[in-house]
C-alpha atoms as a PDB file:
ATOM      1  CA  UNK A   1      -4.445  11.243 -43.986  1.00  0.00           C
ATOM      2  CA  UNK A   2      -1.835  13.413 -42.792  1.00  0.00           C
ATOM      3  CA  UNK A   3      -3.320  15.374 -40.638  1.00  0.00           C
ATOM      4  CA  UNK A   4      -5.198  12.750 -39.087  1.00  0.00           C
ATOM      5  CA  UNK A   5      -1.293  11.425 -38.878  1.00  0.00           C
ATOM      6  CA  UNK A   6      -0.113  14.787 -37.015  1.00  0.00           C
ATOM      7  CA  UNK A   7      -2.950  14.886 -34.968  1.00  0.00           C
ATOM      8  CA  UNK A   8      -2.360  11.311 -33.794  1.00  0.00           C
ATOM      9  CA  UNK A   9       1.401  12.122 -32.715  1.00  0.00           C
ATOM     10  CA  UNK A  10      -0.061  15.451 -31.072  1.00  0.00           C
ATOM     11  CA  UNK A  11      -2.090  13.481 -28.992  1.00  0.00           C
ATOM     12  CA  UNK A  12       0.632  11.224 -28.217  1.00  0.00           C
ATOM     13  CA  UNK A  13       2.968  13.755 -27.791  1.00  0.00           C
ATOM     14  CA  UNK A  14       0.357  15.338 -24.977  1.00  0.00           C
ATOM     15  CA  UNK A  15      -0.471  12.342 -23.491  1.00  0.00           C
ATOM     16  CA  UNK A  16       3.295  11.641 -23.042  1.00  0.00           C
ATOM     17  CA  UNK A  17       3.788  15.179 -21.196  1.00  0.00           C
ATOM     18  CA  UNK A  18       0.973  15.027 -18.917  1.00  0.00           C
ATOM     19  CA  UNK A  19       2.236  11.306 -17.765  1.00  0.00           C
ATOM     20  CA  UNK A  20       5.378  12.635 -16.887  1.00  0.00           C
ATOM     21  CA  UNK A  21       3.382  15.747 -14.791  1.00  0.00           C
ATOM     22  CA  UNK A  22       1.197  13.671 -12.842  1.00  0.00           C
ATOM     23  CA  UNK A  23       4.395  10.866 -11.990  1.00  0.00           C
ATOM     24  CA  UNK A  24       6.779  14.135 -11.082  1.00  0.00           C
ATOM     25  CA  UNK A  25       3.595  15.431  -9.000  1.00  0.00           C
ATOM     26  CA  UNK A  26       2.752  11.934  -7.347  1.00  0.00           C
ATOM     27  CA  UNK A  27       6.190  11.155  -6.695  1.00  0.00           C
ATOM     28  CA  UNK A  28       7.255  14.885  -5.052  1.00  0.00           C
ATOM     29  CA  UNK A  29       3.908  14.394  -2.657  1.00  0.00           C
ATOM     30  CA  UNK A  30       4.663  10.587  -2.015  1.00  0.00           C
ATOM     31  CA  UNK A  31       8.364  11.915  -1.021  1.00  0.00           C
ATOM     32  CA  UNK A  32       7.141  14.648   0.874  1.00  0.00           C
ATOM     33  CA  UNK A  33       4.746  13.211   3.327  1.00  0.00           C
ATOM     34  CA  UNK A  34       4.646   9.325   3.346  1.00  0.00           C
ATOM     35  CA  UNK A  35       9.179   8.895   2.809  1.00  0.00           C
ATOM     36  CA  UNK A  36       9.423  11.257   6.131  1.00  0.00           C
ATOM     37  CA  UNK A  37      12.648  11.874   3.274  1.00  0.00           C
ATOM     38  CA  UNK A  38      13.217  15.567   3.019  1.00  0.00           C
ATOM     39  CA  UNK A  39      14.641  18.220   5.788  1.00  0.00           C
ATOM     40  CA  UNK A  40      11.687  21.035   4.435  1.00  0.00           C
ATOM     41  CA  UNK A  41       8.730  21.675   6.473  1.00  0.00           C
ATOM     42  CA  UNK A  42       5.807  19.381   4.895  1.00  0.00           C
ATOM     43  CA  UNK A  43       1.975  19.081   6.029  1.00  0.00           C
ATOM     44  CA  UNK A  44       0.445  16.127   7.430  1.00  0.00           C
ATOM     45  CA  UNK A  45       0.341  13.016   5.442  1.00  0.00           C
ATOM     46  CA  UNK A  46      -1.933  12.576   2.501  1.00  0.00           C
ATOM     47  CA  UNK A  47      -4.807  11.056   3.323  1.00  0.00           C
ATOM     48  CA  UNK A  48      -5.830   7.257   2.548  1.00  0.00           C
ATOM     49  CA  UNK A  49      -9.143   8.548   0.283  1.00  0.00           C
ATOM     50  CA  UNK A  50      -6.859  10.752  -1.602  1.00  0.00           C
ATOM     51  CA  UNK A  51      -4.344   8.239  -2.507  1.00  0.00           C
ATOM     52  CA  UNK A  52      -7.079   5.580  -3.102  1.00  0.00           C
ATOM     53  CA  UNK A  53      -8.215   8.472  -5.631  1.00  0.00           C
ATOM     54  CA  UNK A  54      -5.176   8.745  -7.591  1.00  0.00           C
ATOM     55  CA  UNK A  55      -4.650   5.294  -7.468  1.00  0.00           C
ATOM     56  CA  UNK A  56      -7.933   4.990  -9.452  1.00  0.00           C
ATOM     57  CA  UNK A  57      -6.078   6.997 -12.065  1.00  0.00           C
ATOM     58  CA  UNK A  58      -3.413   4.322 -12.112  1.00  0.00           C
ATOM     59  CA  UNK A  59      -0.784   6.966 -11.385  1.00  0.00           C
ATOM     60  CA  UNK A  60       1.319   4.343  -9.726  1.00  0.00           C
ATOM     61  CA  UNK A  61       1.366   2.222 -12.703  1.00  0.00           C
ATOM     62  CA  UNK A  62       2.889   5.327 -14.249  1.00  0.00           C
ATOM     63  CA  UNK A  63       5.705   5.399 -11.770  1.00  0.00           C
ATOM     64  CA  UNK A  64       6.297   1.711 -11.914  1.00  0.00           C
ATOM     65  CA  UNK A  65       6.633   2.189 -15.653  1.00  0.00           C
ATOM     66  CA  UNK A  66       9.233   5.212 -15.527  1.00  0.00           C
ATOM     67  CA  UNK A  67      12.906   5.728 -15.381  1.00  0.00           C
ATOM     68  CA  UNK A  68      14.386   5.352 -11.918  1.00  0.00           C
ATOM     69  CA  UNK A  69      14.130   8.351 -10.074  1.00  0.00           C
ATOM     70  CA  UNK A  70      17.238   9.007  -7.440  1.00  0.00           C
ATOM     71  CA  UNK A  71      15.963   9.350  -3.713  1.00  0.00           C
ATOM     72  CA  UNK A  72      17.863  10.068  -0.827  1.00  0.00           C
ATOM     73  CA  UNK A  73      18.333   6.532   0.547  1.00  0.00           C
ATOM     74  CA  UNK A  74      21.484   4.937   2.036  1.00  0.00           C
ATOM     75  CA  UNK A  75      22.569   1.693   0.837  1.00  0.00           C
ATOM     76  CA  UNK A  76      22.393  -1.300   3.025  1.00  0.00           C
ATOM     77  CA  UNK A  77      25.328  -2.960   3.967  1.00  0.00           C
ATOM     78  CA  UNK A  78      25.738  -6.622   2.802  1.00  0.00           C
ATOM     79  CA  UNK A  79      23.296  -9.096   4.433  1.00  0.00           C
ATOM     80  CA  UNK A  80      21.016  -6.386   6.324  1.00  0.00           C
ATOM     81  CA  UNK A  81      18.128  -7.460   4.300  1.00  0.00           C
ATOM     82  CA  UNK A  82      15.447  -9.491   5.858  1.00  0.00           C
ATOM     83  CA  UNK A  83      12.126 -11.144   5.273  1.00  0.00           C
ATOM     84  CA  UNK A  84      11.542 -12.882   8.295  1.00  0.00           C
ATOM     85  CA  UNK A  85      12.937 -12.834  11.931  1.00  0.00           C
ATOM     86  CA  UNK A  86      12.619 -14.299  15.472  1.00  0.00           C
ATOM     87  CA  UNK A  87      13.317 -11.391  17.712  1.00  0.00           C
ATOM     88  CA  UNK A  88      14.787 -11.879  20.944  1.00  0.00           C
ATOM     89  CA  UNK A  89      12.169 -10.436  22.580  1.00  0.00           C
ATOM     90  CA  UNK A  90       8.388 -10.145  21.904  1.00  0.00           C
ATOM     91  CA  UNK A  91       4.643  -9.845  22.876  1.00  0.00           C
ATOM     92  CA  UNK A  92       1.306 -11.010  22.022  1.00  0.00           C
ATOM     93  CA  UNK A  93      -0.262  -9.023  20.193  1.00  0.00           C
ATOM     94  CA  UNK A  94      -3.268  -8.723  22.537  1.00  0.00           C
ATOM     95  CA  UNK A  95      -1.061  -7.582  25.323  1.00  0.00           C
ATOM     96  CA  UNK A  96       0.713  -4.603  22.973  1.00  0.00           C
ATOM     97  CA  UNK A  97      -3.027  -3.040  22.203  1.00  0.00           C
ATOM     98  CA  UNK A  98      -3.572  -3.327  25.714  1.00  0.00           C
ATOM     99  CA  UNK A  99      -0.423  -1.450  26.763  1.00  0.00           C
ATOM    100  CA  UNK A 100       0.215   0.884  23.717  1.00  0.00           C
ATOM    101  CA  UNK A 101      -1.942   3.583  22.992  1.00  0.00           C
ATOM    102  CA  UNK A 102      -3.276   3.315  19.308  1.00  0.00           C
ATOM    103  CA  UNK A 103      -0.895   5.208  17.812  1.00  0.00           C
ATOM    104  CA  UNK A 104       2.105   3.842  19.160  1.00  0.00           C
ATOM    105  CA  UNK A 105       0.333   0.280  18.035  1.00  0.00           C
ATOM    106  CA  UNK A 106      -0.300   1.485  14.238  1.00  0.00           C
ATOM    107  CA  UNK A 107       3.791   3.103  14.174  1.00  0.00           C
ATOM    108  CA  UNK A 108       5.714   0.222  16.258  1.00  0.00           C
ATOM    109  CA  UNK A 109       3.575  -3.239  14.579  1.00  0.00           C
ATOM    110  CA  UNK A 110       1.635  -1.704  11.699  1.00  0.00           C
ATOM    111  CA  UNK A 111       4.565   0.143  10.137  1.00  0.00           C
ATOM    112  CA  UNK A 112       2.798   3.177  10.332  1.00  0.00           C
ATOM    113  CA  UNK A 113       4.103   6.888  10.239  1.00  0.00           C
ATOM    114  CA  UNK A 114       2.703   9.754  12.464  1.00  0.00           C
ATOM    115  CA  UNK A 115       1.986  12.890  11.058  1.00  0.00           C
ATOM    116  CA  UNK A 116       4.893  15.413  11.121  1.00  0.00           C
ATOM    117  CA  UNK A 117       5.769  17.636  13.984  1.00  0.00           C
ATOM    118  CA  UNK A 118       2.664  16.094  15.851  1.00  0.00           C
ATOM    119  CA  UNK A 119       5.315  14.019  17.683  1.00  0.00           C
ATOM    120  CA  UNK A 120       5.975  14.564  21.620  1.00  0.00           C
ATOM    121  CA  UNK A 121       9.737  13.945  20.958  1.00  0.00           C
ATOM    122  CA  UNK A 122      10.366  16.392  18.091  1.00  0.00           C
ATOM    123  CA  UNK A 123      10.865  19.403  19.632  1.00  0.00           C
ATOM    124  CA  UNK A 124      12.725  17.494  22.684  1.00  0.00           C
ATOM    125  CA  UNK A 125      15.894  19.086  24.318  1.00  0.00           C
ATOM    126  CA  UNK A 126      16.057  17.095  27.729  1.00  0.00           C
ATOM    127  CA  UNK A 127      19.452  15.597  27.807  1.00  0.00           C
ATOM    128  CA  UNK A 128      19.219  11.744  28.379  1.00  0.00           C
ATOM    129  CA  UNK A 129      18.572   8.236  26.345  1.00  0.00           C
ATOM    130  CA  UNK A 130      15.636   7.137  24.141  1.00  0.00           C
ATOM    131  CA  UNK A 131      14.214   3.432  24.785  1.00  0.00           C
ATOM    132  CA  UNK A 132      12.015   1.428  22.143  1.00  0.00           C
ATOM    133  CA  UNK A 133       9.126   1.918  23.704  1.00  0.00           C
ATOM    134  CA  UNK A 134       7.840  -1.900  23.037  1.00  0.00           C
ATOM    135  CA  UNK A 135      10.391  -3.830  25.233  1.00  0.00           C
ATOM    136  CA  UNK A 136      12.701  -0.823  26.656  1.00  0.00           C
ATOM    137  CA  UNK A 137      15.566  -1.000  24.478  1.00  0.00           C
ATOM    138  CA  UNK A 138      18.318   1.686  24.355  1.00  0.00           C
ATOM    139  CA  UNK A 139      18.438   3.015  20.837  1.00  0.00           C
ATOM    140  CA  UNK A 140      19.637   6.607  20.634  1.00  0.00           C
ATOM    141  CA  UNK A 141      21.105   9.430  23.089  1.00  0.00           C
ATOM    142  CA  UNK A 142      19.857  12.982  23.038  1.00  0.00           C
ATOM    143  CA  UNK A 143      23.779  13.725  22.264  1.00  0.00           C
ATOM    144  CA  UNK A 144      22.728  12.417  18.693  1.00  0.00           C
ATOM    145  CA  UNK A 145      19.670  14.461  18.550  1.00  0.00           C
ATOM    146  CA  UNK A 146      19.497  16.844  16.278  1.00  0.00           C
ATOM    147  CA  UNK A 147      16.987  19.484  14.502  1.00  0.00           C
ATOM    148  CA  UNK A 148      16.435  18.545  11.126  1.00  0.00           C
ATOM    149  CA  UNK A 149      13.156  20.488  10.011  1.00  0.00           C
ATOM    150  CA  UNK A 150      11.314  17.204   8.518  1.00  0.00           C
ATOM    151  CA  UNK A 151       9.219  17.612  11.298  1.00  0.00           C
ATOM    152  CA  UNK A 152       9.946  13.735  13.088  1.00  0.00           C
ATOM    153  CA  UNK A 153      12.756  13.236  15.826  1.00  0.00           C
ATOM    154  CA  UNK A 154      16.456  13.519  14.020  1.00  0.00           C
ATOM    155  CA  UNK A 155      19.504  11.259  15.296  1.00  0.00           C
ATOM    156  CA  UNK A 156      22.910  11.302  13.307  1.00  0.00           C
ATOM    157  CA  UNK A 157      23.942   8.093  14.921  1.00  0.00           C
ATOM    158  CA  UNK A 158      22.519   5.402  17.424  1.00  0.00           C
ATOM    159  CA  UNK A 159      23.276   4.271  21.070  1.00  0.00           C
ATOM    160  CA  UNK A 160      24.867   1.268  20.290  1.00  0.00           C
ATOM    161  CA  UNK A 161      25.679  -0.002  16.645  1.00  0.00           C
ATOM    162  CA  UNK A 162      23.630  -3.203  17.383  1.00  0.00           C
ATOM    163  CA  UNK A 163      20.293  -1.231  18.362  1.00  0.00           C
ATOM    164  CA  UNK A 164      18.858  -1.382  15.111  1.00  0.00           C
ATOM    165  CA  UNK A 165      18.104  -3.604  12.306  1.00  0.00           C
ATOM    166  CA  UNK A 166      17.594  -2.892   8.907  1.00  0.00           C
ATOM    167  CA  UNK A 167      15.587  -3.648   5.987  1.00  0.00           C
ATOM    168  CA  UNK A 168      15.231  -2.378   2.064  1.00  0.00           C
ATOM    169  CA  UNK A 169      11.732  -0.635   1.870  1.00  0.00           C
ATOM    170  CA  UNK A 170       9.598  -0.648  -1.295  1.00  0.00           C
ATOM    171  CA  UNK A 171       6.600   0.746   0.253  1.00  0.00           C
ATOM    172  CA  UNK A 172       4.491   3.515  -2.373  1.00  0.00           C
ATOM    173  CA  UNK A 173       6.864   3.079  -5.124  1.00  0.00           C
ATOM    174  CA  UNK A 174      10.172   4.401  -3.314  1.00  0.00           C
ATOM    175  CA  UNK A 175      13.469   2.732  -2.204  1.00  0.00           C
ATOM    176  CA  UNK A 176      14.096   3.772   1.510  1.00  0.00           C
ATOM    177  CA  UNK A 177      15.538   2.109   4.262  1.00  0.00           C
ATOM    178  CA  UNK A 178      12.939   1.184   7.329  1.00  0.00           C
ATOM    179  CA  UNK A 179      14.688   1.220  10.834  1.00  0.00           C
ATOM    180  CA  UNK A 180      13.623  -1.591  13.672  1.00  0.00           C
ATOM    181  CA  UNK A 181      14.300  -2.190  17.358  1.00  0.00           C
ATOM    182  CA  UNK A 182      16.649  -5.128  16.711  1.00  0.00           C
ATOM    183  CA  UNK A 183      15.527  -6.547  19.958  1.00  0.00           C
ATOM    184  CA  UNK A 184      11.696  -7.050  19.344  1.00  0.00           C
ATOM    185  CA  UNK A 185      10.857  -5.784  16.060  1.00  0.00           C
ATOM    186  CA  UNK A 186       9.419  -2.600  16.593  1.00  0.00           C
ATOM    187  CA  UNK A 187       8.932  -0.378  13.648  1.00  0.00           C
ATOM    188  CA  UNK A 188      10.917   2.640  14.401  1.00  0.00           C
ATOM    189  CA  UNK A 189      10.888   5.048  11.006  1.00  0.00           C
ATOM    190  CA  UNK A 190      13.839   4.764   8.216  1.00  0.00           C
ATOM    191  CA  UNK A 191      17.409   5.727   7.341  1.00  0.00           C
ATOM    192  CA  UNK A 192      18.587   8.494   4.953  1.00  0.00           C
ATOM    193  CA  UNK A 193      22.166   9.651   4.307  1.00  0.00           C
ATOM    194  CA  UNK A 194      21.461  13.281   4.610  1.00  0.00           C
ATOM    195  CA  UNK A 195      22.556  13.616   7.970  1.00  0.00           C
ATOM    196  CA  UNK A 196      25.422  15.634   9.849  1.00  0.00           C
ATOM    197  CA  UNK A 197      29.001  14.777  10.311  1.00  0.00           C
ATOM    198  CA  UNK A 198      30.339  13.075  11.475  1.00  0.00           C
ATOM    199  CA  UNK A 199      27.883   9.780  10.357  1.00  0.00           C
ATOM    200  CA  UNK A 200      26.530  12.004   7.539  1.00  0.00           C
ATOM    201  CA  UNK A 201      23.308  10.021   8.383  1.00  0.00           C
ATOM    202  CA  UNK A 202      19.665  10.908   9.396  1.00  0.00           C
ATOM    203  CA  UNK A 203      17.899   8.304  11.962  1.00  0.00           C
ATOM    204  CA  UNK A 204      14.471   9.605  10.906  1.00  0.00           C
ATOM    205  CA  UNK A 205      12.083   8.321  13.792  1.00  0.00           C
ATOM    206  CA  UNK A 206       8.928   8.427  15.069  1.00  0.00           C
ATOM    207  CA  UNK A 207       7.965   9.691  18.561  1.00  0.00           C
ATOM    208  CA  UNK A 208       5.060   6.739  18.924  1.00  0.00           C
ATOM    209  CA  UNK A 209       7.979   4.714  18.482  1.00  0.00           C
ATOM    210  CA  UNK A 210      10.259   6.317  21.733  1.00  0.00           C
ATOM    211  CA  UNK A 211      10.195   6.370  25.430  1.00  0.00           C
ATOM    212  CA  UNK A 212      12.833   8.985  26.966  1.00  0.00           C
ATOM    213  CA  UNK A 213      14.905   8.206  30.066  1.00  0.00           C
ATOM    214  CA  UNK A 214      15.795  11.494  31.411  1.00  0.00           C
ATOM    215  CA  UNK A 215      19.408  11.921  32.450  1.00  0.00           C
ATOM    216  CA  UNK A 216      19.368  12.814  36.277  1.00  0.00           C
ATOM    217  CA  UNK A 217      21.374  15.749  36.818  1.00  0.00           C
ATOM    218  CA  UNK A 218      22.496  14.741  40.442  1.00  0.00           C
ATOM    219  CA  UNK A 219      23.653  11.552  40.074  1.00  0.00           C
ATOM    220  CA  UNK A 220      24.796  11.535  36.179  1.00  0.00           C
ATOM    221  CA  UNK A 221      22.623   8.957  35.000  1.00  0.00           C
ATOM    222  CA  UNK A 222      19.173   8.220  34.574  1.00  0.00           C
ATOM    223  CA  UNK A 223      16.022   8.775  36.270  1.00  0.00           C
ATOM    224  CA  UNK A 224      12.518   9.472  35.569  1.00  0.00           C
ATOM    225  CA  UNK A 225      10.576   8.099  32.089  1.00  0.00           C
ATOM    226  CA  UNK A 226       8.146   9.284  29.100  1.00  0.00           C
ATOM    227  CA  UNK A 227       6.513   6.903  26.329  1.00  0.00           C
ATOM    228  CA  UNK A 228       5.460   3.885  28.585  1.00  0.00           C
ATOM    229  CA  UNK A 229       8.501   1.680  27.381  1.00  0.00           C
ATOM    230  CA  UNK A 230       8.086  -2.064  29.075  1.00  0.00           C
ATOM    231  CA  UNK A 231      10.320  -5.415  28.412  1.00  0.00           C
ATOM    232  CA  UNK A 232       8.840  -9.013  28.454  1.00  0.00           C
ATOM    233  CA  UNK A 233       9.220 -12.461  27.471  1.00  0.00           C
ATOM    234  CA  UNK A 234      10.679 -14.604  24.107  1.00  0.00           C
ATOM    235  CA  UNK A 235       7.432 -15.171  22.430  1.00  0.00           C
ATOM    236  CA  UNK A 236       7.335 -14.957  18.511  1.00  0.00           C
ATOM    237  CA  UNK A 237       5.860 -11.943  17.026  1.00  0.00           C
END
């Protein structure tokens, strides 16, 4: 009887150890390539089949159950929340896959994330303003730009402190904070508090999500486009 009894706690004991493995594992590989959260080089994003996989496992049922684990979020100032919206400007549907290439349809209305340093904005030095690239909206300048090695475009701070709205995300089993256009909706990417000074925050965005207005060198403002960004009518989204 008793060593049926110490093999019993053995196995529970085991059991116990490799839970906490597989949730450290999930969650460092979840944070790595899906939370776009961490200024280290990654690889491309897990995926679908692999996560369906471990999901078969019920690994996220092991990080559900779990003590909280602290990630690099910023809070949310009082009220930002939101379930529901009517933008100020929006687009049928129809017309976006029409006008958007498929990526820049999956990032901006399917909350999608491209795949780092794919991007045609991460690497981008050009001095000058980035639009939404939905409806046209100013959201950052390239004064704000800034290398941070995750491998998406980087701003410590945006255009105007109205360009962006946003929203606690619960997405995969993390708390982040996902970034829209506040003008039509757009999915843009999400907010961490790892940034520079003098904001101390990181604007982590996708390039799918950006057009670029070039500054023009002559004439001190703004000249020629990249990203296809467009404005339209008041129609709900």
């Amino acid at each position: 009887m008793g060593i049926l009894l110490h093999k019993h706690k053995l196995s529970t004991v085991r059991h116990k150890g490799m839970a906490v493995f597989l949730r450290r594992g999930l969650l460092l590989a979840l944070h790595r390539t899906l939370g776009q959260g961490s200024n280290t080089a990654y690889p491309s994003a897990l995926p679908a089949a692999v996560l369906a996989t471990m999901s078969g496992f019920n690994l996220l049922h092991l990080i559900s159950k779990s003590q909280p684990v602290p990630l690099r979020s910023c809070s949310l100032p009082s009220g930002a929340c939101r379930s529901k919206k009517t933008w100020s400007v929006s687009f049928p549907q129809e017309e976006l896959r029409k006008r958007l290439t498929p990526k820049q349809f999956h990032v901006t209305q399917e909350r999608g994330t491209e795949s780092a340093f794919t991007g045609e904005f991460t690497y981008h030095k050009d001095e000058g303003t980035y639009h939404c690239v939905v409806c046209g909206a100013p959201l950052f300048s390239s004064d704000s730009k800034f290398d941070s090695g995750s491998g998406w475009p980087s701003f410590f701070d945006l255009l105007k402190e109205e360009s962006v709205s946003l929203a606690d995300d619960f997405s995969y089993g993390l708390h982040r904070v996902e970034t829209t256009c506040n003008q039509c909706g757009a999915h843009l990417g999400h907010l961490f508090d790892d940034g520079p000074k003098p904001t101390g925050k990181r604007y982590c965005i996708n390039s799918a999500s950006l057009a670029f207005q070039a500054k023009d060198p002559a004439e001190g403002g703004a000249s020629a486009s990249s990203g296809g960004a467009a404005t339209g009518g008041k129609i709900d989204l």
